[in-house]
C-alpha atoms as a PDB file:
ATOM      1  CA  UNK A   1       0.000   0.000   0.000  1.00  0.00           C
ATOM      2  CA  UNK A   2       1.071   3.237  -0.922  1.00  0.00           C
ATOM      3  CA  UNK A   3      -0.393   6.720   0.775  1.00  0.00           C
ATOM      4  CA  UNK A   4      -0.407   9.924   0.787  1.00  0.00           C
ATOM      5  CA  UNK A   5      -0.420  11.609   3.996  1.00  0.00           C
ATOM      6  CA  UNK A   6      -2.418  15.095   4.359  1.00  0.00           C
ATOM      7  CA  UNK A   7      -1.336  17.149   7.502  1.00  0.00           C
ATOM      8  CA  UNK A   8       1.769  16.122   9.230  1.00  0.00           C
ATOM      9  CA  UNK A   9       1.952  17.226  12.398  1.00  0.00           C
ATOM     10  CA  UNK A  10       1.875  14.156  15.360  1.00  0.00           C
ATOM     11  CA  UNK A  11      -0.963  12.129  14.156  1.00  0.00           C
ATOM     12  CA  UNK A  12       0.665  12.208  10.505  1.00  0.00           C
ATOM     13  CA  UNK A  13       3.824  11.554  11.639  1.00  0.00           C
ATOM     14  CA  UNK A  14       3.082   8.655  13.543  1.00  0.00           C
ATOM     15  CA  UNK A  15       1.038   7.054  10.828  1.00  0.00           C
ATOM     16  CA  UNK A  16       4.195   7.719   8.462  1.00  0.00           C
ATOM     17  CA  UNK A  17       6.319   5.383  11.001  1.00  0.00           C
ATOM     18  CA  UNK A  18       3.541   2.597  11.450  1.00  0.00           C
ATOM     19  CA  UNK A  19       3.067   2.385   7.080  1.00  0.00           C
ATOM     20  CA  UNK A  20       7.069   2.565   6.713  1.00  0.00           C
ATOM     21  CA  UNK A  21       7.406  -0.172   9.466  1.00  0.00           C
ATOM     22  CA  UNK A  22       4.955  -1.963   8.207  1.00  0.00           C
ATOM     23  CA  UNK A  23       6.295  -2.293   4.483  1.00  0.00           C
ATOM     24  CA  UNK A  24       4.299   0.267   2.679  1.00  0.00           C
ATOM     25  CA  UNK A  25       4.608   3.402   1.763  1.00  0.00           C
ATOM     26  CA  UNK A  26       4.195   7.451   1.886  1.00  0.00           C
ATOM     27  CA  UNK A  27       4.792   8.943  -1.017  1.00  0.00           C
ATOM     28  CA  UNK A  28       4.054  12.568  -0.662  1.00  0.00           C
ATOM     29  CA  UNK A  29       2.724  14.525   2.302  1.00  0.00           C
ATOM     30  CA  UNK A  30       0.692  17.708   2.321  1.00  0.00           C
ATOM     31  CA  UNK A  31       1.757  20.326   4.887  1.00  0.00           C
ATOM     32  CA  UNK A  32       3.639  23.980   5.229  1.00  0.00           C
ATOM     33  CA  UNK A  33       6.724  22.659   4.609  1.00  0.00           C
ATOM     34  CA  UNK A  34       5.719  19.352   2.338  1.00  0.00           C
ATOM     35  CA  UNK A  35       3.658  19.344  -1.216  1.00  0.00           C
ATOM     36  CA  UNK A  36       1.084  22.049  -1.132  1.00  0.00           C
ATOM     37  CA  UNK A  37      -2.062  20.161  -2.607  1.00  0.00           C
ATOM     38  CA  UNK A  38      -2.229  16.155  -3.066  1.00  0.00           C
ATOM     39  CA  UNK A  39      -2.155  17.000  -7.393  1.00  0.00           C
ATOM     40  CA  UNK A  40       1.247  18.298  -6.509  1.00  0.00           C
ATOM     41  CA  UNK A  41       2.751  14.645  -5.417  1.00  0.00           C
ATOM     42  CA  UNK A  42       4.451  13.235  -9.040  1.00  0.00           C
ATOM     43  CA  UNK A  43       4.123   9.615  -7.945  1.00  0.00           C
ATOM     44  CA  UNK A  44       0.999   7.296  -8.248  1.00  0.00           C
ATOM     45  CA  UNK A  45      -0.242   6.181  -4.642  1.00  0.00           C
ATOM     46  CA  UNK A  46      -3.324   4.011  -3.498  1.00  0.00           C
ATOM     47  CA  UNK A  47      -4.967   5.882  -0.974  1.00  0.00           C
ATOM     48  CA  UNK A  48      -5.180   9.318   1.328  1.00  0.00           C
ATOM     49  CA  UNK A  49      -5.436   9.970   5.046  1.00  0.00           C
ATOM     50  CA  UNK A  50      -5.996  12.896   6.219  1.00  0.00           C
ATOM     51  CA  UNK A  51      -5.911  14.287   9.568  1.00  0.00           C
ATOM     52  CA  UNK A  52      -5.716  17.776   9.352  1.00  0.00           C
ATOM     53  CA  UNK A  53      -7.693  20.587   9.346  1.00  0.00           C
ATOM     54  CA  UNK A  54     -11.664  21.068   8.434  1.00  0.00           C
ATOM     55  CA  UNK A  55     -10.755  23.744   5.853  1.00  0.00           C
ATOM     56  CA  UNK A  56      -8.384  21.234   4.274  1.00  0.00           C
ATOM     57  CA  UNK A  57     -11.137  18.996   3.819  1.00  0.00           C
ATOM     58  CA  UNK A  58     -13.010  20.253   0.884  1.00  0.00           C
ATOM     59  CA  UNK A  59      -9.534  20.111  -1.653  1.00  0.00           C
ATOM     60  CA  UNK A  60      -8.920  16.478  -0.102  1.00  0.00           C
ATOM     61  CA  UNK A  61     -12.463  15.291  -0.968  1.00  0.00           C
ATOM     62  CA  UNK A  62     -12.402  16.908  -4.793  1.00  0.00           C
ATOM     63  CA  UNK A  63      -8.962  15.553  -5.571  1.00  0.00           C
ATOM     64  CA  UNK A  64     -10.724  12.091  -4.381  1.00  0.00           C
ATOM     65  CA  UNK A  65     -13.912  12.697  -6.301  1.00  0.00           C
ATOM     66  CA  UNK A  66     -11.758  13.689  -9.238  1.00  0.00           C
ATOM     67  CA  UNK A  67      -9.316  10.923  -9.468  1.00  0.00           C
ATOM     68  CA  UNK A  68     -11.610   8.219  -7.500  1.00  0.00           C
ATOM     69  CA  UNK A  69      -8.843   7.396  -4.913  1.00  0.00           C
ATOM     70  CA  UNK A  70      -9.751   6.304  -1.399  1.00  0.00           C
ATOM     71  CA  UNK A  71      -9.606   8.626   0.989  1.00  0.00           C
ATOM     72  CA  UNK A  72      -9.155   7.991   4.978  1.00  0.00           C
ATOM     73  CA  UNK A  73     -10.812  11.147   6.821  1.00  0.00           C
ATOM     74  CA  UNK A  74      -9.771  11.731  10.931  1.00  0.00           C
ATOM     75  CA  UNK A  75     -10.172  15.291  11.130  1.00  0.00           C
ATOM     76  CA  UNK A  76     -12.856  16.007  13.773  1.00  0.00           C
ATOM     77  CA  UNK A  77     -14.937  19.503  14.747  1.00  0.00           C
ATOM     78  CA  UNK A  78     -16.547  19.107  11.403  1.00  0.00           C
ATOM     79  CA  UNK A  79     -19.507  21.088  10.099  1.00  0.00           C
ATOM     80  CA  UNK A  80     -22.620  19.505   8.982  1.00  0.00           C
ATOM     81  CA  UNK A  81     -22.105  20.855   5.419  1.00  0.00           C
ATOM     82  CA  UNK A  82     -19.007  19.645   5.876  1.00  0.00           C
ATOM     83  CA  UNK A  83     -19.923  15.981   6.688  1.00  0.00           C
ATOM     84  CA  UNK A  84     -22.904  16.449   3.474  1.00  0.00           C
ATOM     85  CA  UNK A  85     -20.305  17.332   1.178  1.00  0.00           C
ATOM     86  CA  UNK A  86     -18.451  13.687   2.221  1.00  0.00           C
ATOM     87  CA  UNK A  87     -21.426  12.034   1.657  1.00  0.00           C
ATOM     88  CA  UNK A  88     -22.066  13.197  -1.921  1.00  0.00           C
ATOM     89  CA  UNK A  89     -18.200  12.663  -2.409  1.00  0.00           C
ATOM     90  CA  UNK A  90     -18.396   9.101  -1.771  1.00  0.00           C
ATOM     91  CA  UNK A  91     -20.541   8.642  -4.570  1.00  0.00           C
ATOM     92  CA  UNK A  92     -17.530   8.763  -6.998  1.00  0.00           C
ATOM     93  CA  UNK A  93     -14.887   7.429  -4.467  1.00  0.00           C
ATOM     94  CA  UNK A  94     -14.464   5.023  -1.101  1.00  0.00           C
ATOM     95  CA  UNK A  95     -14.358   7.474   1.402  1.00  0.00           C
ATOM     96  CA  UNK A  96     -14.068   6.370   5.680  1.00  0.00           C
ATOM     97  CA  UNK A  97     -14.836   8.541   8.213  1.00  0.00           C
ATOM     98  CA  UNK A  98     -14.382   8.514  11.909  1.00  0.00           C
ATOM     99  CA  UNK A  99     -14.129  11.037  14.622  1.00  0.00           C
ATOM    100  CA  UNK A 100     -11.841   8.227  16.262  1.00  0.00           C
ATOM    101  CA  UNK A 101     -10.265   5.363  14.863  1.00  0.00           C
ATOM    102  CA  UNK A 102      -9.164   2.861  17.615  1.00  0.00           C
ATOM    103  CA  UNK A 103     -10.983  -0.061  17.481  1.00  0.00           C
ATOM    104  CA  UNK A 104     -11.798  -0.075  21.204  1.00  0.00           C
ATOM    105  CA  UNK A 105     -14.037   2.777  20.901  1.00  0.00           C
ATOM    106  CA  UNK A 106     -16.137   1.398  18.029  1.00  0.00           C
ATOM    107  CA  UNK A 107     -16.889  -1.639  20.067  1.00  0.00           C
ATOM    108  CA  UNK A 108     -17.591   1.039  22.568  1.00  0.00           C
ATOM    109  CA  UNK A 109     -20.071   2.527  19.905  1.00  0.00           C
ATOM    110  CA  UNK A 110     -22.229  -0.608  19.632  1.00  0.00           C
ATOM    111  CA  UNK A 111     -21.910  -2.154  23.241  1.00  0.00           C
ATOM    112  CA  UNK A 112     -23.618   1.829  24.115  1.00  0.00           C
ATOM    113  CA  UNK A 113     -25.906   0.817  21.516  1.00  0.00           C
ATOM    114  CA  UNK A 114     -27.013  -2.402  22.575  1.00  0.00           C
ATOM    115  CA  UNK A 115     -27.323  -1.411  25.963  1.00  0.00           C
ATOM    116  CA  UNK A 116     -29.210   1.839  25.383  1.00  0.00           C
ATOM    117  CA  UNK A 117     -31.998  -0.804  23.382  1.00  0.00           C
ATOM    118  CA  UNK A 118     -32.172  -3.174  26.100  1.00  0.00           C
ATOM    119  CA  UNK A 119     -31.952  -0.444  29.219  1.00  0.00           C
ATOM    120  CA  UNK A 120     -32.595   2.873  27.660  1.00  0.00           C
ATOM    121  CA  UNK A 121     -36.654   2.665  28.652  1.00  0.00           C
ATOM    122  CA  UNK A 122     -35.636   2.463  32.583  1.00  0.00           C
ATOM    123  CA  UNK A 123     -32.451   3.673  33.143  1.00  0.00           C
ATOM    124  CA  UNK A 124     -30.760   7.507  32.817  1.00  0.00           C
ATOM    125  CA  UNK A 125     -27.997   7.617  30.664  1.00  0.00           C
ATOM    126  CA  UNK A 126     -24.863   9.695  30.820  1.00  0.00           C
ATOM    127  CA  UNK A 127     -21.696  10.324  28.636  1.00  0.00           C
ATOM    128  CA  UNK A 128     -18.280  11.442  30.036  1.00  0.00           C
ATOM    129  CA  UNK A 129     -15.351  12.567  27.912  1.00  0.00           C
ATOM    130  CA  UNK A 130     -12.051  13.535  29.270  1.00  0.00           C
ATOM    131  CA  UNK A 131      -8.956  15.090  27.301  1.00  0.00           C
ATOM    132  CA  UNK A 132      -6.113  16.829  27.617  1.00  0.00           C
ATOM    133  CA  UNK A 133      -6.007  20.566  28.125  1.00  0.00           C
ATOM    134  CA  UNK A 134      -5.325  21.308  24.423  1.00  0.00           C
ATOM    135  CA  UNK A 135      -8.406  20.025  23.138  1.00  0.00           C
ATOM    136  CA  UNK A 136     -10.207  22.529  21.192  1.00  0.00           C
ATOM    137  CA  UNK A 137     -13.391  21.435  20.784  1.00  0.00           C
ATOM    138  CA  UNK A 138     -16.270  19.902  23.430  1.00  0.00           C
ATOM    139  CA  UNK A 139     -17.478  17.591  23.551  1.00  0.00           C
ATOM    140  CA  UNK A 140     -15.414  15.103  21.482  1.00  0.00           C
ATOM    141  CA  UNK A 141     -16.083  13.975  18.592  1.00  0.00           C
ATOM    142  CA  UNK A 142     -16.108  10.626  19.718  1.00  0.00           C
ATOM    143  CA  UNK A 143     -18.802  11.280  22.563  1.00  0.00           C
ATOM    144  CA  UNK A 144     -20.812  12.740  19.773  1.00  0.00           C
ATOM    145  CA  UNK A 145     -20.145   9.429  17.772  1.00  0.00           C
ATOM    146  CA  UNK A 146     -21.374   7.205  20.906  1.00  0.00           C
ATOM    147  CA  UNK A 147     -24.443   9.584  21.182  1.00  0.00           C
ATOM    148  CA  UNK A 148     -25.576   9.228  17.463  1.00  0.00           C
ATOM    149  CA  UNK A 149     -25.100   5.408  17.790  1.00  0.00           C
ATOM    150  CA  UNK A 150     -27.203   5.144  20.600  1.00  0.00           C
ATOM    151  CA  UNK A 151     -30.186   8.017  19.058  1.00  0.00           C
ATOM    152  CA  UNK A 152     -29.047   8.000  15.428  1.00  0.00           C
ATOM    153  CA  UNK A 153     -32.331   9.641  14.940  1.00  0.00           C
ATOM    154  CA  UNK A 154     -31.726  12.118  17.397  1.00  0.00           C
ATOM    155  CA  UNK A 155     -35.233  11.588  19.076  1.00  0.00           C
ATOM    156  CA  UNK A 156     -33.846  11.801  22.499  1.00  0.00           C
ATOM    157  CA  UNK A 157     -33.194  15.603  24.294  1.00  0.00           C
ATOM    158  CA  UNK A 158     -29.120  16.027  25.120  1.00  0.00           C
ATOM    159  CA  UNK A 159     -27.814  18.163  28.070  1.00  0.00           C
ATOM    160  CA  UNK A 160     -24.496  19.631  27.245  1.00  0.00           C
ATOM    161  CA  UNK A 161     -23.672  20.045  31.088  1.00  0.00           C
ATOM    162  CA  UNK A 162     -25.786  20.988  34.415  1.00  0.00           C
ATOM    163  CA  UNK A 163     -25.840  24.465  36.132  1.00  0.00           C
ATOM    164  CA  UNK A 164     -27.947  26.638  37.185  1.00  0.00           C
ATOM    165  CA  UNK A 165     -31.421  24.755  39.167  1.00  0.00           C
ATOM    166  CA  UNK A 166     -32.072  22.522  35.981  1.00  0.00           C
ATOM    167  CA  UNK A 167     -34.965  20.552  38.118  1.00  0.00           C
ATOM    168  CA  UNK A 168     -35.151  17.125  38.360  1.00  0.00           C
ATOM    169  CA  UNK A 169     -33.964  15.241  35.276  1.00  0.00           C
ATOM    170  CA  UNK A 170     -36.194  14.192  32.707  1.00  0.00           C
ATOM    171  CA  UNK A 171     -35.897  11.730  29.364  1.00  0.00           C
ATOM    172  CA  UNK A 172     -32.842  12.636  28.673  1.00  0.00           C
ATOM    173  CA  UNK A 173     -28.825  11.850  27.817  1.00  0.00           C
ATOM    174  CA  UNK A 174     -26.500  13.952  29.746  1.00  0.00           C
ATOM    175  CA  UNK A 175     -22.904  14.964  27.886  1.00  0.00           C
ATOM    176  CA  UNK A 176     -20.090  16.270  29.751  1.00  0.00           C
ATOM    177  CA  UNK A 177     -16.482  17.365  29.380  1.00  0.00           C
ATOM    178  CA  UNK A 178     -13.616  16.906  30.831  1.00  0.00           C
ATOM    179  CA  UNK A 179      -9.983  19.008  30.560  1.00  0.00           C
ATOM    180  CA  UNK A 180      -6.777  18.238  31.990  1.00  0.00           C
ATOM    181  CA  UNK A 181      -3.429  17.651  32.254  1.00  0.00           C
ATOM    182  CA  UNK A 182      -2.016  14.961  28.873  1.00  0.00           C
ATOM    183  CA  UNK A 183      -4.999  12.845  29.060  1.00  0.00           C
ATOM    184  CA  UNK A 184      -5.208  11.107  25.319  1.00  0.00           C
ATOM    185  CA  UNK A 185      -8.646  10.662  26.120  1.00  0.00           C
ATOM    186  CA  UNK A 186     -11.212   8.497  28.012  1.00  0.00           C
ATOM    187  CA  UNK A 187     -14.954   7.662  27.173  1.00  0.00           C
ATOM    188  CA  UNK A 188     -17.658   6.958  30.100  1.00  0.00           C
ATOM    189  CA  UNK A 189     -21.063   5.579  29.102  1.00  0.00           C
ATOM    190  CA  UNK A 190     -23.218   5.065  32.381  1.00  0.00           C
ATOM    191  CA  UNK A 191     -26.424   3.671  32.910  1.00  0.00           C
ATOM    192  CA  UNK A 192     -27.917   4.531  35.808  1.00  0.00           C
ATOM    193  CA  UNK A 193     -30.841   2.438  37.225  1.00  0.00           C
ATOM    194  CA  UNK A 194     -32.772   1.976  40.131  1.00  0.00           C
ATOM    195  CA  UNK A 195     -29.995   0.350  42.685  1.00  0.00           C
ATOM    196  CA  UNK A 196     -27.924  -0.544  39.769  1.00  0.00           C
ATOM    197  CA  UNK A 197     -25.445   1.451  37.618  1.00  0.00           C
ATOM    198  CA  UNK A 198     -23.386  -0.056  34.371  1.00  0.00           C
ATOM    199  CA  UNK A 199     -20.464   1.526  33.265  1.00  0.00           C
ATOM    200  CA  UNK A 200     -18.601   0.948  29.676  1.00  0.00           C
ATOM    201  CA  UNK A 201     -15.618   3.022  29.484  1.00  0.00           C
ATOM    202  CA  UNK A 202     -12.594   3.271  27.032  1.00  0.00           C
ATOM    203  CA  UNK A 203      -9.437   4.780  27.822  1.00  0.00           C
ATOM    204  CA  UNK A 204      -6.603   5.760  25.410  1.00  0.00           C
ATOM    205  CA  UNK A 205      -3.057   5.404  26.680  1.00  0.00           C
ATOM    206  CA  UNK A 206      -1.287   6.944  23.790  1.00  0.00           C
ATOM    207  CA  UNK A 207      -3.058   8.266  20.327  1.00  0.00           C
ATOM    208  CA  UNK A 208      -0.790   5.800  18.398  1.00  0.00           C
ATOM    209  CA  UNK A 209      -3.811   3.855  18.377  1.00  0.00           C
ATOM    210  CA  UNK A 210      -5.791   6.388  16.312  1.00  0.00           C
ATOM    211  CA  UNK A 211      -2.738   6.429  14.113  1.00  0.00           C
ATOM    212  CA  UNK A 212      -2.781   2.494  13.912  1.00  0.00           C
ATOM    213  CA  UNK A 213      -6.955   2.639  13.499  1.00  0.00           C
ATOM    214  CA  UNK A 214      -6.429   4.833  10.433  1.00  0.00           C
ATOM    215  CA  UNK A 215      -3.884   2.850   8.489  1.00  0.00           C
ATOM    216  CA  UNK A 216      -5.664  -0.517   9.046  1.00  0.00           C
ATOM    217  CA  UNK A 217      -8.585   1.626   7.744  1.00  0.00           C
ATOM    218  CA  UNK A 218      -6.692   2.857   4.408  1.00  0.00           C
ATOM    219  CA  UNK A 219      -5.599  -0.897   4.000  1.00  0.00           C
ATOM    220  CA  UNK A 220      -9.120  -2.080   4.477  1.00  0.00           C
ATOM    221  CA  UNK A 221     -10.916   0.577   2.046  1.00  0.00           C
ATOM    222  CA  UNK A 222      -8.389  -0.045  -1.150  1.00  0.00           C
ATOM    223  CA  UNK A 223     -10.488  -1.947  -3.559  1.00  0.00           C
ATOM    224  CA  UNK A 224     -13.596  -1.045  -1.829  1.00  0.00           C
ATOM    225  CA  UNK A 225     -16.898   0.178  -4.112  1.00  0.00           C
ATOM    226  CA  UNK A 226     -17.696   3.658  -3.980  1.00  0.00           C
ATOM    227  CA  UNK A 227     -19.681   4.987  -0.761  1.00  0.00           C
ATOM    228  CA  UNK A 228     -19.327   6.244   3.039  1.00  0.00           C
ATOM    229  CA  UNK A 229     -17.676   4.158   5.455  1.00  0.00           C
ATOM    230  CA  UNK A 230     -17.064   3.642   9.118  1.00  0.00           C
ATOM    231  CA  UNK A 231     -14.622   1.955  11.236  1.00  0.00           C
ATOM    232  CA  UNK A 232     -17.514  -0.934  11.946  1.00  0.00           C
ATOM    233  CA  UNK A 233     -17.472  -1.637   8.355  1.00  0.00           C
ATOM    234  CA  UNK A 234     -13.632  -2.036   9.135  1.00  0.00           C
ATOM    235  CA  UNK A 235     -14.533  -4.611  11.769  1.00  0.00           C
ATOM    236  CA  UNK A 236     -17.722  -6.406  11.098  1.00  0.00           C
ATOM    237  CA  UNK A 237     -17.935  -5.271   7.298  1.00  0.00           C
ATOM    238  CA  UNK A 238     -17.175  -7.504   4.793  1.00  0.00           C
END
């Protein structure tokens, strides 16, 4: 497998060493100091990941459109025209996005899921991210992820946080954040019943597992038929 690499600051340098030391290759990269747009690499590759920037994301979805390569998405904060335009893209090309690509936290996704269907009627459910003090954006992109897998219809009311006298809590799922320190990032789902609580929770030591999520992910989509994919295509897919 040969990619190209969009955005190389720590996540695209570590996914440079896990290709390389896996056998394939990188064989352009598109940063300040690299190639300036992926039509600017000379040399044929198989696939792109990109985890940069939203505003890099519309030229990395028309040079996939255009040329019909594969195309690995990580970057998170995205807009909802954002995440439209990805979905008409992947009518001319295999494209795979996820706000977060270890493989932990999709299992994560569908055990919420599962339990949310089976519990969901009689117990209160809460989700708990924590991340390290640089984190831009709340919540995660990943707690978002576990929310839409659990109401992918969004019938359910969300509260961002409690202050204030909110009242006694109603149908609803709670979503909080957390900032601190070099956390890499942790997931809570709870489930809180009467005299009973469940807890699923995820916790990421280092964010070379993103890094190793994504290139399973580009290996995985090469070959693929046009369309929108996840990372539980990646693992229960065919």
């Amino acid at each position: 497998m040969n990619a190209a690499i969009v955005g190389y600051g720590r996540m695209g340098k570590m996914i440079e060493e896990i290709l390389v030391n896996s056998g394939s290759g990188v064989i352009g990269k598109v940063d300040f100091d690299y190639y300036k747009s992926l039509s600017d690499i000379p040399d044929a590759f198989d696939v792109v990941i990109d985890f940069s920037h939203p505003d890099n994301l519309e030229n990395t979805l028309s040079f996939s459109q255009s040329t019909r390569i594969p195309c690995v998405i990580g970057t998170t904060n995205l807009t909802d025209d954002q995440k439209a335009l990805m979905t008409e893209c992947a009518k001319y090309a295999p494209i795979l996005y996820s706000a977060n690509y270890s493989l932990g936290v999709s299992v994560i996704k569908k055990a919420a899921k599962m339990l949310y269907d089976a519990l969901g009627e009689d117990f209160d459910v809460e989700i708990i991210e924590t991340h390290h003090n640089k984190k831009a954006d709340a919540p995660s992109g990943t707690a978002k992820a576990i929310l839409d897998a659990i109401d992918p219809e969004n019938r359910i009311p969300c509260v961002y946080g409690r202050e204030g006298a909110p009242g006694a809590r109603g149908k609803e799922i709670g979503v909080h954040a957390v900032r601190g320190g070099t956390v890499a990032g942790e997931h809570k789902v709870m489930f809180f019943g009467e005299d009973e609580i469940l807890e699923i929770r995820h916790e990421a030591i280092s964010r070379r597992i993103f890094a190793k999520g994504a290139c399973r992910a580009a290996e995985w989509l090469i070959g693929k038929e046009n369309g929108l994919y996840t990372m539980e295509d990646v693992l229960w897919g065919e």
